[in-house]
PDB file of N, CA and C in Angstrom:
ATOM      1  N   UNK A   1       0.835  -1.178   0.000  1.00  0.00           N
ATOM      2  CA  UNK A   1       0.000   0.000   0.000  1.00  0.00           C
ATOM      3  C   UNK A   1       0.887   1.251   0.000  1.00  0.00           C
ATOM      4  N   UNK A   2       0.755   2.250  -0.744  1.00  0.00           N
ATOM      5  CA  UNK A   2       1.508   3.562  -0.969  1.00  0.00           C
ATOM      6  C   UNK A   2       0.946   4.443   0.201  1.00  0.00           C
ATOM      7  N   UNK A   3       2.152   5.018   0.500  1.00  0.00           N
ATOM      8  CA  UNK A   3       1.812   6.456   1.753  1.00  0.00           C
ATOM      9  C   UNK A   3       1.133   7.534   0.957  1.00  0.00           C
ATOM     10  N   UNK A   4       0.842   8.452   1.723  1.00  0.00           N
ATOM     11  CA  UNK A   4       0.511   9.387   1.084  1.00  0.00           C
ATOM     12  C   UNK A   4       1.296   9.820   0.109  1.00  0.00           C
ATOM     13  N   UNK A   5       2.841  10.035   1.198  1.00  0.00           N
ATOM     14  CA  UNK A   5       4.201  10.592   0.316  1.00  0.00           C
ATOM     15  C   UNK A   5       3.916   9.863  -1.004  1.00  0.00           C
ATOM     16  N   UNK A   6       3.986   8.743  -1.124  1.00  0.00           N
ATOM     17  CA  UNK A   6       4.703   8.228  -2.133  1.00  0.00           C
ATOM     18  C   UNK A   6       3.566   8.126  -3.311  1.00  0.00           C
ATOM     19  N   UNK A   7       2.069   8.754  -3.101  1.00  0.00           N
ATOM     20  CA  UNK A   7       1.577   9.052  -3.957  1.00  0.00           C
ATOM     21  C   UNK A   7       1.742  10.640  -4.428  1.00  0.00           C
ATOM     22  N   UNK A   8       1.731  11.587  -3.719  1.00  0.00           N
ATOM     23  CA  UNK A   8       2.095  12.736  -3.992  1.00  0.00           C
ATOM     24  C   UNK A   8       3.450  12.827  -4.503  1.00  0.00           C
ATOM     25  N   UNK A   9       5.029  12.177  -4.542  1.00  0.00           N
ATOM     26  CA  UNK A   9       5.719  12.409  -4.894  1.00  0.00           C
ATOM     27  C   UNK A   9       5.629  12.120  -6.209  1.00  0.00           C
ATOM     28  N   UNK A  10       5.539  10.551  -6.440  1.00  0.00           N
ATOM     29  CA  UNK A  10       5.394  10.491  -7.567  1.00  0.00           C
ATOM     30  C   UNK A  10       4.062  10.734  -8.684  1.00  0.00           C
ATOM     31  N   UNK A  11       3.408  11.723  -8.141  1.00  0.00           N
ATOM     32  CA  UNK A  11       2.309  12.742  -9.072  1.00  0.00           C
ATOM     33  C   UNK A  11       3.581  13.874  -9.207  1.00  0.00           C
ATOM     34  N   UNK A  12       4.509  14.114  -8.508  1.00  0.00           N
ATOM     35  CA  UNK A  12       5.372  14.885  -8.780  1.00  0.00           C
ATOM     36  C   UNK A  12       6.086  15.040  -9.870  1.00  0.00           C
ATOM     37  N   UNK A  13       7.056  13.718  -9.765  1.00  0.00           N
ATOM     38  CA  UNK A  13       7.959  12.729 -10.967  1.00  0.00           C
ATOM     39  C   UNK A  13       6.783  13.158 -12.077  1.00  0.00           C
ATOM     40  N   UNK A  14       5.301  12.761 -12.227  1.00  0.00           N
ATOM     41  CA  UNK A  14       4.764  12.813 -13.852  1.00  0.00           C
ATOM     42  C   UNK A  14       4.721  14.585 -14.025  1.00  0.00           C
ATOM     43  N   UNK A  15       4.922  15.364 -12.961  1.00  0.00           N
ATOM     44  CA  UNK A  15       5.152  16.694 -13.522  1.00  0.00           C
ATOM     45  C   UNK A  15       6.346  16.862 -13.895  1.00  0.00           C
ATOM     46  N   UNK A  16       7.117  16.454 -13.232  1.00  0.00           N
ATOM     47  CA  UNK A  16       8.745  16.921 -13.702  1.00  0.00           C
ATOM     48  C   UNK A  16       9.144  16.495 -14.843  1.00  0.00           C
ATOM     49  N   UNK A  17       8.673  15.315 -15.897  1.00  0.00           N
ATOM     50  CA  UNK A  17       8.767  14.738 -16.591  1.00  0.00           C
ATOM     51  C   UNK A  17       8.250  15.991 -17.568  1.00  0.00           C
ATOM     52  N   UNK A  18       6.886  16.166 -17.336  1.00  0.00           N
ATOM     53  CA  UNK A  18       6.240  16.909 -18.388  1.00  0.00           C
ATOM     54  C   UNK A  18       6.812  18.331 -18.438  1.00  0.00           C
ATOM     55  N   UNK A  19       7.103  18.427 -17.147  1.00  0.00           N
ATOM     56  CA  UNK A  19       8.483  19.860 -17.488  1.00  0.00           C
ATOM     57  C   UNK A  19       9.519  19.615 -18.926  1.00  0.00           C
ATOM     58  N   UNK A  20      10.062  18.950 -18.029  1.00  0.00           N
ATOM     59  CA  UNK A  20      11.033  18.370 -18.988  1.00  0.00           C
ATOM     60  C   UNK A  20      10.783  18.311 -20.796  1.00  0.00           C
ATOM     61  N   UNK A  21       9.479  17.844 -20.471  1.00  0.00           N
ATOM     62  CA  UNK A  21       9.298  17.786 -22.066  1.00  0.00           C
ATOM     63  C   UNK A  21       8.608  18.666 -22.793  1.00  0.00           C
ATOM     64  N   UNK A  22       8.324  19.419 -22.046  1.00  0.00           N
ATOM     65  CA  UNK A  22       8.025  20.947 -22.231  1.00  0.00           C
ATOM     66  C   UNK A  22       8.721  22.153 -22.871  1.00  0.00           C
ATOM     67  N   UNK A  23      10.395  21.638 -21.923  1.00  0.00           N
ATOM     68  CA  UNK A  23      11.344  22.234 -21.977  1.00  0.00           C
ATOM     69  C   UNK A  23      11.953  22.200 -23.224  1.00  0.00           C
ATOM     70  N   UNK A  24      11.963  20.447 -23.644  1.00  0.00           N
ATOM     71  CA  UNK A  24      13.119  19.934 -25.081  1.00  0.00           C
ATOM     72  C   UNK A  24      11.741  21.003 -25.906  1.00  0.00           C
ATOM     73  N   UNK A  25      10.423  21.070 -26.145  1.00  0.00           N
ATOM     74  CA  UNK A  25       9.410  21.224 -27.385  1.00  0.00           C
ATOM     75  C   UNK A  25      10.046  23.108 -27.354  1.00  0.00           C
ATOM     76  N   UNK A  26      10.411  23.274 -26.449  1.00  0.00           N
ATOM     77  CA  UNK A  26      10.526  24.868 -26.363  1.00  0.00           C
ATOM     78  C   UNK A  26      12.100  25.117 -27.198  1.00  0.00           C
ATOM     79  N   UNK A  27      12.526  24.262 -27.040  1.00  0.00           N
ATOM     80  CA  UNK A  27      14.414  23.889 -27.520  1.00  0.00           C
ATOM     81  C   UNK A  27      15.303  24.521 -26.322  1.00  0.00           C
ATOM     82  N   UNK A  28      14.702  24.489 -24.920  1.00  0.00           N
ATOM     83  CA  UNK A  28      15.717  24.868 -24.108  1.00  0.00           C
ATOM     84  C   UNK A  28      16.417  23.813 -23.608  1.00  0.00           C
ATOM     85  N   UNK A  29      16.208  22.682 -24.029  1.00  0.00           N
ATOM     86  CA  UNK A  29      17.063  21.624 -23.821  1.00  0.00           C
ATOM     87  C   UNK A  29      17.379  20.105 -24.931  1.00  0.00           C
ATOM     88  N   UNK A  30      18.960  19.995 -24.555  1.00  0.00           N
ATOM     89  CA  UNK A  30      18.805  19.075 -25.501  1.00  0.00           C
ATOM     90  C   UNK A  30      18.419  17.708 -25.635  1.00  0.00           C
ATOM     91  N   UNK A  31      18.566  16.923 -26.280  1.00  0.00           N
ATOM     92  CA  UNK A  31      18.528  15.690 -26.507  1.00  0.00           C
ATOM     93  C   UNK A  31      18.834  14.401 -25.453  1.00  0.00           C
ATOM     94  N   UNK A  32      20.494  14.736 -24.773  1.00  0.00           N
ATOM     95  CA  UNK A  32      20.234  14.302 -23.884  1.00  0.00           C
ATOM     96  C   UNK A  32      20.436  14.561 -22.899  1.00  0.00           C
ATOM     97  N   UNK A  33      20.423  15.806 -22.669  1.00  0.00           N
ATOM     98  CA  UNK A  33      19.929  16.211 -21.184  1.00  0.00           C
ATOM     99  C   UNK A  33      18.292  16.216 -20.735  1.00  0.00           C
ATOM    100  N   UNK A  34      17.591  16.081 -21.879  1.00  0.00           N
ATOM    101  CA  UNK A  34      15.863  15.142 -22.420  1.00  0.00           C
ATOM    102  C   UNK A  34      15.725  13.747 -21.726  1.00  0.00           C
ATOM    103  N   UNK A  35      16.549  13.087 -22.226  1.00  0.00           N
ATOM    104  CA  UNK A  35      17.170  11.673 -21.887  1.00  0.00           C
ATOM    105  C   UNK A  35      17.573  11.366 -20.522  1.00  0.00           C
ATOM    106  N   UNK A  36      18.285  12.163 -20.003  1.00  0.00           N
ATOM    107  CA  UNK A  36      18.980  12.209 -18.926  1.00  0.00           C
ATOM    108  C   UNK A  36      17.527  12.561 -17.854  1.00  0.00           C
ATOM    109  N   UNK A  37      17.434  13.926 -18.056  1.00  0.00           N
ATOM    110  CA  UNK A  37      16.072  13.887 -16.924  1.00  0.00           C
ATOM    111  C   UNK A  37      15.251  13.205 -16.687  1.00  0.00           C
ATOM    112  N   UNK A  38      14.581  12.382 -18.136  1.00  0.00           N
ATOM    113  CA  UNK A  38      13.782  11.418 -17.844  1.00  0.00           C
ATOM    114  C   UNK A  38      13.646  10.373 -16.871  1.00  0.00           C
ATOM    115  N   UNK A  39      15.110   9.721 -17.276  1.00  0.00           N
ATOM    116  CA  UNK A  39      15.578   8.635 -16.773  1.00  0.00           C
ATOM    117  C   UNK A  39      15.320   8.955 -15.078  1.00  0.00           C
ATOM    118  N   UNK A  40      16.079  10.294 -14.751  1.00  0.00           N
ATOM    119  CA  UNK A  40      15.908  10.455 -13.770  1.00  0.00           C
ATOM    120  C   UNK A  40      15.034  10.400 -12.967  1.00  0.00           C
ATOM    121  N   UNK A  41      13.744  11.160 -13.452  1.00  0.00           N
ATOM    122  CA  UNK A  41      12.404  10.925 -12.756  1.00  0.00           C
ATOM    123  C   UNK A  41      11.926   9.742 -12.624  1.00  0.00           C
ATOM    124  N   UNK A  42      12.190   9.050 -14.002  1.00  0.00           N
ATOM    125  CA  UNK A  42      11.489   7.365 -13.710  1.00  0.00           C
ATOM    126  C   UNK A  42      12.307   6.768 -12.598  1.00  0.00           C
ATOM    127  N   UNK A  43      13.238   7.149 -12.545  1.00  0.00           N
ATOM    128  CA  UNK A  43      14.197   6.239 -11.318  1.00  0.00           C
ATOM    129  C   UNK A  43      13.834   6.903  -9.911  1.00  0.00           C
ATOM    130  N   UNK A  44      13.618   8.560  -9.472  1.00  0.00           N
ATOM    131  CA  UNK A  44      13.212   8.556  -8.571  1.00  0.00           C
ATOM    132  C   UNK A  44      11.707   7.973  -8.516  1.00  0.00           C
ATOM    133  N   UNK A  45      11.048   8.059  -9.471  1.00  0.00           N
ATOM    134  CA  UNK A  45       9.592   7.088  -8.754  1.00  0.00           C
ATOM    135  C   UNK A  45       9.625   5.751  -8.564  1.00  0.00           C
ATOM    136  N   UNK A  46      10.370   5.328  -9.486  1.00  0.00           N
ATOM    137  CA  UNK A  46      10.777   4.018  -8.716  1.00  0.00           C
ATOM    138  C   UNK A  46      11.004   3.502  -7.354  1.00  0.00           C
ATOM    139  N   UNK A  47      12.204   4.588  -6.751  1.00  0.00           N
ATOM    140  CA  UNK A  47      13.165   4.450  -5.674  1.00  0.00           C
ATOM    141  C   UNK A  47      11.881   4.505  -4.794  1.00  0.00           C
ATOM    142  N   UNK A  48      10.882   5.678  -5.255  1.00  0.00           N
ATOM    143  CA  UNK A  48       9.728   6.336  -4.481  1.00  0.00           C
ATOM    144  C   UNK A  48       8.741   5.175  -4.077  1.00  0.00           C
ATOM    145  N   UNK A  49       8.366   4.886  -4.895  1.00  0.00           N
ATOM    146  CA  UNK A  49       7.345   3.929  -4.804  1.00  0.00           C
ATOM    147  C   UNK A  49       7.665   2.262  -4.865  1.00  0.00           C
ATOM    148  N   UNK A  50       8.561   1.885  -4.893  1.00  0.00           N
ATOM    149  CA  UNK A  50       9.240   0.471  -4.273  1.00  0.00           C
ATOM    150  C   UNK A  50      10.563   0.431  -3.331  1.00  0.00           C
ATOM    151  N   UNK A  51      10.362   1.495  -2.398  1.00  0.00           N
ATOM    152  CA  UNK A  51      11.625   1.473  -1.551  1.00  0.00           C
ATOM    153  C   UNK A  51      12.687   0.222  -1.586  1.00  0.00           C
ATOM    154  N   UNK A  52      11.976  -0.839  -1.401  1.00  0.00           N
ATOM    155  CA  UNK A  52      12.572  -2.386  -1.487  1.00  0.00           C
ATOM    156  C   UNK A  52      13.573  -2.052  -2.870  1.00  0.00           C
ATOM    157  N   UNK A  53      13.432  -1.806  -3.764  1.00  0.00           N
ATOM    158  CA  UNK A  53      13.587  -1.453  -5.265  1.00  0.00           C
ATOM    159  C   UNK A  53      15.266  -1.304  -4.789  1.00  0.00           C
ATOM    160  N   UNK A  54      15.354  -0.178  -4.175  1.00  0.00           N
ATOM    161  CA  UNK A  54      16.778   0.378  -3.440  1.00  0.00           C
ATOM    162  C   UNK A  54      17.870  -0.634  -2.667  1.00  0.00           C
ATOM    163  N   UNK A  55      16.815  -1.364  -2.428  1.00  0.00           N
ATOM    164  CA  UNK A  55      17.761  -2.334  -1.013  1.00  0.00           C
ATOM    165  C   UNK A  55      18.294  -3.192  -1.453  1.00  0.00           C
ATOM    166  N   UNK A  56      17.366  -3.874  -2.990  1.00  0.00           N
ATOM    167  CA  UNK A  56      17.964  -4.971  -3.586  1.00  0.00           C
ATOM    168  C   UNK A  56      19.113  -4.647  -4.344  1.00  0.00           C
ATOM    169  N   UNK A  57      19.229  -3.175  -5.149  1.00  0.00           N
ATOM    170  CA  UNK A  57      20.231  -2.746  -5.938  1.00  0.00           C
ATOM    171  C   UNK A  57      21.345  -2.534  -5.062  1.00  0.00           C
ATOM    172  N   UNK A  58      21.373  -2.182  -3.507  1.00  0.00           N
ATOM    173  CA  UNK A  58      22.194  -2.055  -2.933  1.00  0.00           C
ATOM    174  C   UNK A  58      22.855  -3.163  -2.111  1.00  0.00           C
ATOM    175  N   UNK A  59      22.303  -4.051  -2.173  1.00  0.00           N
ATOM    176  CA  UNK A  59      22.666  -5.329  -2.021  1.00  0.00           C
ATOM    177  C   UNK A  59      23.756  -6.212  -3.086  1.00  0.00           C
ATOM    178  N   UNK A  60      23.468  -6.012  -4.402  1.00  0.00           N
ATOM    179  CA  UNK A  60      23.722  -6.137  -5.340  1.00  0.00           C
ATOM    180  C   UNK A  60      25.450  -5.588  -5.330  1.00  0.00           C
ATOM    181  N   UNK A  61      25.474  -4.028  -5.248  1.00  0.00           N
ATOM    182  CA  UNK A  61      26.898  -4.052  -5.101  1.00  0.00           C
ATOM    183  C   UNK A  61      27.541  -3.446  -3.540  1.00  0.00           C
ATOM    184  N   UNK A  62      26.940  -5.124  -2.854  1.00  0.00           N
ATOM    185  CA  UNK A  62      27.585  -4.920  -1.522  1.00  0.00           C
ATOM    186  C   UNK A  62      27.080  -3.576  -0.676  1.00  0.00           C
ATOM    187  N   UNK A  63      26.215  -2.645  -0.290  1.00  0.00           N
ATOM    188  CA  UNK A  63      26.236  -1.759   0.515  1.00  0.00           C
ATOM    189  C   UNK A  63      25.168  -1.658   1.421  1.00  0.00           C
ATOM    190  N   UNK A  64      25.124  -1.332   2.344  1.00  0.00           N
ATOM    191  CA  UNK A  64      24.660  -1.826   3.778  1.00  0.00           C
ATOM    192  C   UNK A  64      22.874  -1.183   3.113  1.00  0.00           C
ATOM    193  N   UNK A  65      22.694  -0.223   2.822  1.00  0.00           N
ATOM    194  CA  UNK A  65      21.120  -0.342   2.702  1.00  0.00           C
ATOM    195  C   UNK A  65      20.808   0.382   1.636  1.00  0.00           C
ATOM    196  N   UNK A  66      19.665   0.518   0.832  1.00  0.00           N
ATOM    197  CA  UNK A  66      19.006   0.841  -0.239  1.00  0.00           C
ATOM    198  C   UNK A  66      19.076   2.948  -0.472  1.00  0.00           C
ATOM    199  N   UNK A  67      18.948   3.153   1.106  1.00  0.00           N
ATOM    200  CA  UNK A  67      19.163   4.609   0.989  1.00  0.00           C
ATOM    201  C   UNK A  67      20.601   5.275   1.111  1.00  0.00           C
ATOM    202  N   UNK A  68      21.350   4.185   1.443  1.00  0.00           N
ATOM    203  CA  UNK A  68      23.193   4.387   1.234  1.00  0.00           C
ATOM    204  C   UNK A  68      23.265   4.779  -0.174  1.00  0.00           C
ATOM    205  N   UNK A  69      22.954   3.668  -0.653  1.00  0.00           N
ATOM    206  CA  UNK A  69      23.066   3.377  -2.346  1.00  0.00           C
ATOM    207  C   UNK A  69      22.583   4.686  -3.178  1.00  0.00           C
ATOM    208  N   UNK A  70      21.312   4.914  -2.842  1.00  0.00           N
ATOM    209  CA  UNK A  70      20.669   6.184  -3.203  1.00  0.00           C
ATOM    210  C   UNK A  70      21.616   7.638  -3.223  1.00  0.00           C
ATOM    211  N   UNK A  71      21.563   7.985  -1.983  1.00  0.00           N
ATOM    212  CA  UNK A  71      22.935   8.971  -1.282  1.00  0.00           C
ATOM    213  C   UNK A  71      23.927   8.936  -1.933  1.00  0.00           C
ATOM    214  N   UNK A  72      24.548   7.638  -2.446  1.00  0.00           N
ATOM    215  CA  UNK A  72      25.801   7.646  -3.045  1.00  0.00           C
ATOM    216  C   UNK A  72      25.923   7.865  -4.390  1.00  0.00           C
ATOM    217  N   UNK A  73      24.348   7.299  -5.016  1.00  0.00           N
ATOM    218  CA  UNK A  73      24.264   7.703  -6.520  1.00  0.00           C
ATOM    219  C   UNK A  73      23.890   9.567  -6.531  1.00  0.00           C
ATOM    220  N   UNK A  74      22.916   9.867  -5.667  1.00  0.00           N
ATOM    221  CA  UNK A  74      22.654  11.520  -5.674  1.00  0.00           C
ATOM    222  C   UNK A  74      23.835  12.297  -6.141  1.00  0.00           C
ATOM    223  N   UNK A  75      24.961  11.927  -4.732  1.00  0.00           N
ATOM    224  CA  UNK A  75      26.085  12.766  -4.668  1.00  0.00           C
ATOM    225  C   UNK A  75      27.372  12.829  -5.699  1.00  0.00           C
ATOM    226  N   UNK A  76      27.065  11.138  -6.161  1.00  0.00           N
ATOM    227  CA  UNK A  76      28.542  11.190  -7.599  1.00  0.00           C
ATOM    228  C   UNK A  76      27.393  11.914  -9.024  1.00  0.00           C
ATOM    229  N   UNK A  77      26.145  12.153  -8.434  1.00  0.00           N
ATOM    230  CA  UNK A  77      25.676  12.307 -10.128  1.00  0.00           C
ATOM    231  C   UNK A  77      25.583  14.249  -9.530  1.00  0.00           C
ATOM    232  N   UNK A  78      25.350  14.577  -8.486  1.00  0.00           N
ATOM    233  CA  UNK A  78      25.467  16.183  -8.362  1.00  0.00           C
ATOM    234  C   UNK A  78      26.978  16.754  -8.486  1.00  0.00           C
ATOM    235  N   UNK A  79      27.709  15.744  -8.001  1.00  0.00           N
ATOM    236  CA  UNK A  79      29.241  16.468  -8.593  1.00  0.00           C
ATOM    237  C   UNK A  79      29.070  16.172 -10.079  1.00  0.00           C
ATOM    238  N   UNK A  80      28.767  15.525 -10.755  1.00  0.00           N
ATOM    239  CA  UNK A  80      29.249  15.606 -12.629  1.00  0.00           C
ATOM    240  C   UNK A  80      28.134  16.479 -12.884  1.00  0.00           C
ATOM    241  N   UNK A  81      27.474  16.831 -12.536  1.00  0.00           N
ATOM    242  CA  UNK A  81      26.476  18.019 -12.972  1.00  0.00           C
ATOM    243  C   UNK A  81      27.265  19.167 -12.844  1.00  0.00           C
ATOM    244  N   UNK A  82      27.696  19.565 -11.665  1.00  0.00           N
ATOM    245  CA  UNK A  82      28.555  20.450 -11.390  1.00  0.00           C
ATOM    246  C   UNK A  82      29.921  20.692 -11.972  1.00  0.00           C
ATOM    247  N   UNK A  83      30.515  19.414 -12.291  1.00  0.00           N
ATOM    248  CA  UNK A  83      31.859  19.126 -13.271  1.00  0.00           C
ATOM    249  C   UNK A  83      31.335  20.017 -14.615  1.00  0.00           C
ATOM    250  N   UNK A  84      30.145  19.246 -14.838  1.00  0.00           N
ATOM    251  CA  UNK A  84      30.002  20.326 -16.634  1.00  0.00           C
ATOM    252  C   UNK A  84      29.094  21.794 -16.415  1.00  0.00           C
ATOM    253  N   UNK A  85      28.709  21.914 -15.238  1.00  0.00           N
ATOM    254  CA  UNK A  85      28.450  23.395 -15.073  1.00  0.00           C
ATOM    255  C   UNK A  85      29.504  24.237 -15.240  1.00  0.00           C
ATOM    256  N   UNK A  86      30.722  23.842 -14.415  1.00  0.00           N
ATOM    257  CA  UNK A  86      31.825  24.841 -14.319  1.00  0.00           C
ATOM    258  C   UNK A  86      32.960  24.357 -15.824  1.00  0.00           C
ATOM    259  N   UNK A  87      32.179  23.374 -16.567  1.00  0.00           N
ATOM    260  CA  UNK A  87      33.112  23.276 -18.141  1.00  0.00           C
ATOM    261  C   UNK A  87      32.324  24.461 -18.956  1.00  0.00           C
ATOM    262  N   UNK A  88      30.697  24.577 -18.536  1.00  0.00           N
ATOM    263  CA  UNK A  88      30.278  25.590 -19.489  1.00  0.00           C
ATOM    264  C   UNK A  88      30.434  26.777 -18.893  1.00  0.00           C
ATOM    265  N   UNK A  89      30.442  27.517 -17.725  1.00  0.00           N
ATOM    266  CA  UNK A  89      31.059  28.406 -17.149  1.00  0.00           C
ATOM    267  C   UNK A  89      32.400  29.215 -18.087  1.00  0.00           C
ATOM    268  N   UNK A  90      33.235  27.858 -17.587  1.00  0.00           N
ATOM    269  CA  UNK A  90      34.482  28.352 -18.065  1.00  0.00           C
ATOM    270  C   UNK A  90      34.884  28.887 -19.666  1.00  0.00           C
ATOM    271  N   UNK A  91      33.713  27.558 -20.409  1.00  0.00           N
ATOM    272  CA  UNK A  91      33.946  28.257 -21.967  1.00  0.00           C
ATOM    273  C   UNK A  91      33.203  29.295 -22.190  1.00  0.00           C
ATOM    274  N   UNK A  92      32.033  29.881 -21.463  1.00  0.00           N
ATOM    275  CA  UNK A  92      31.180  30.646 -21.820  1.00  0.00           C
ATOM    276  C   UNK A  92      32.357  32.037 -21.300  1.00  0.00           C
ATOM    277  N   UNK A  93      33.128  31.644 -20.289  1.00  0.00           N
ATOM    278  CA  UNK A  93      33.641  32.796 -20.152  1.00  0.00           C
ATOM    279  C   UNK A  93      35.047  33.705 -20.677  1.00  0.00           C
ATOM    280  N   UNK A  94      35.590  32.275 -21.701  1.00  0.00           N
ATOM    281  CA  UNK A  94      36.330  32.129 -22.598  1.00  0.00           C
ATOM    282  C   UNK A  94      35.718  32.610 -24.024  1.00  0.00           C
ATOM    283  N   UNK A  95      34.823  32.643 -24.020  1.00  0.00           N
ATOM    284  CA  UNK A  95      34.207  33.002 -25.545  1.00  0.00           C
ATOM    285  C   UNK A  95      33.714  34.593 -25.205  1.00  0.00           C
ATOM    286  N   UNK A  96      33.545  34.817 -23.895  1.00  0.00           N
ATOM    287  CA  UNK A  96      32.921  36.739 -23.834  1.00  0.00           C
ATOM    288  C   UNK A  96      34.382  37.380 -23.515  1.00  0.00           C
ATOM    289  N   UNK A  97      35.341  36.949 -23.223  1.00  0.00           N
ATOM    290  CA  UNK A  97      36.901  37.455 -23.413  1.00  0.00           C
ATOM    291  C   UNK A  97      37.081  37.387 -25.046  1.00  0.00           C
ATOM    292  N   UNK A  98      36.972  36.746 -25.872  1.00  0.00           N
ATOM    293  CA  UNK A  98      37.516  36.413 -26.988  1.00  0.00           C
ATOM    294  C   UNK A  98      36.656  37.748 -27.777  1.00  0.00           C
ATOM    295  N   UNK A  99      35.020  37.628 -27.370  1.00  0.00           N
ATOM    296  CA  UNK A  99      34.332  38.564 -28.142  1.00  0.00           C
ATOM    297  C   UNK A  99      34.618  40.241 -28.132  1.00  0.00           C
ATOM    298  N   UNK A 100      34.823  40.167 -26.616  1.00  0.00           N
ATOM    299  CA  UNK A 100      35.151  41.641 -25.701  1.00  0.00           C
ATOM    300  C   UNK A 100      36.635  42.247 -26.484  1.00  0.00           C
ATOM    301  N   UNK A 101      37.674  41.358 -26.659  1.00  0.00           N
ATOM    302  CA  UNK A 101      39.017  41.380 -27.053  1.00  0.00           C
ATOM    303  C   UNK A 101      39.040  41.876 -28.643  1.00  0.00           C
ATOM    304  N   UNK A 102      38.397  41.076 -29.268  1.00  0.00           N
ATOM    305  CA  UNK A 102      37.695  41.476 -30.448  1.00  0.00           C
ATOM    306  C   UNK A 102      37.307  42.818 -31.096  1.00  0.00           C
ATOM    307  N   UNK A 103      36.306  43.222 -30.010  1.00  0.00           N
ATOM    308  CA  UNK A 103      35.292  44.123 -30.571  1.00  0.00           C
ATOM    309  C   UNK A 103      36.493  45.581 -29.846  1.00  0.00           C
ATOM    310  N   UNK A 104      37.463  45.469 -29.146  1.00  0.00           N
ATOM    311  CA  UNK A 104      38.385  46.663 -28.077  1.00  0.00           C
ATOM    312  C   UNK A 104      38.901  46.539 -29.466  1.00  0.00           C
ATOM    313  N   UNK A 105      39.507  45.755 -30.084  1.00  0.00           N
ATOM    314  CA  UNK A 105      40.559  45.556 -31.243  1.00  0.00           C
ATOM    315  C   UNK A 105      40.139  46.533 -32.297  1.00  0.00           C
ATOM    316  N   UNK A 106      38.817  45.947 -32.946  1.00  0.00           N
ATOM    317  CA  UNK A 106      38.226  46.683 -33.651  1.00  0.00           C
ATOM    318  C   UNK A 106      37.915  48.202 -33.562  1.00  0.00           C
ATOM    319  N   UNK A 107      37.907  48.640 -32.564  1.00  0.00           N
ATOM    320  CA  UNK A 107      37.532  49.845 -32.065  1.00  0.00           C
ATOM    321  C   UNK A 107      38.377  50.989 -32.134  1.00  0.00           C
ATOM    322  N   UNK A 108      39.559  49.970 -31.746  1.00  0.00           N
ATOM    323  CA  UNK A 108      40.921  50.650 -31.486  1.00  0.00           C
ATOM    324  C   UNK A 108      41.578  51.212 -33.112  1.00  0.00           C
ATOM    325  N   UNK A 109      41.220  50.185 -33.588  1.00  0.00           N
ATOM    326  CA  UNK A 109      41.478  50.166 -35.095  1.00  0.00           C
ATOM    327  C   UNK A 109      40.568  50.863 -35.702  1.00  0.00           C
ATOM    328  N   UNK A 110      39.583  51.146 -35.757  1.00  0.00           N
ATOM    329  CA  UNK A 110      38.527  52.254 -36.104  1.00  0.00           C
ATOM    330  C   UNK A 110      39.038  53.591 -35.711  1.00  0.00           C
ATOM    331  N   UNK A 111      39.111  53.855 -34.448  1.00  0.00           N
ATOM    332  CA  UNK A 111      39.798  55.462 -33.822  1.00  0.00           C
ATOM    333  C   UNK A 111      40.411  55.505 -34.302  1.00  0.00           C
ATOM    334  N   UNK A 112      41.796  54.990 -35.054  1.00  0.00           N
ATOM    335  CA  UNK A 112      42.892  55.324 -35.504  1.00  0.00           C
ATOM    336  C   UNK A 112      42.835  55.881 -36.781  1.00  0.00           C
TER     337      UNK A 112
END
């Protein structure tokens, strides 16, 4: 029998989904970061709504309980989110130097 939670969350998951696909029809996202979210939501309703779901996967590779396992997938998948936040950071801030450098160049060369 489902808790309340675990009916309200995952009425959640079918919104976040439809975000999501809201998002790719708008083109603010791509293909597979489309892919990627999905997956995601189906896996938290999963986790959501068959807790057991967790315990067996964490069993599987050795770790003491289903919400270890969880915790441990959250935290290695919020650092690589963060790994390519600060890759697009960095080029985005590599490409407004390049433009800025550019357009001083041009300018400079115009006054003259």
């Amino acid at each position: 029998m489902l808790l309340v939670f675990q009916i309200i969350f995952v009425l959640f998951t079918f919104f976040a989904i439809s975000s999501v696909i809201k998002k790719k029809k708008q083109g603010l996202l791509g293909p597979k970061g489309t892919i990627f979210w999905i997956i995601f939501w189906i896996a938290v309703a999963i986790a959501v709504a068959w807790p057991e779901s967790t315990a067996k996967i964490a069993k599987i590779f050795e770790i003491g309980r289903g919400v270890d396992f969880v915790f441990y997938i959250a935290i290695a998948t919020l650092f690589y989110l963060i790994f390519k936040l600060h890759i697009k950071v960095e080029t985005i801030a590599r490409d407004v130097t390049k433009v800025v450098r550019d357009k001083a160049i041009k300018e400079t060369l115009n006054n003259k």
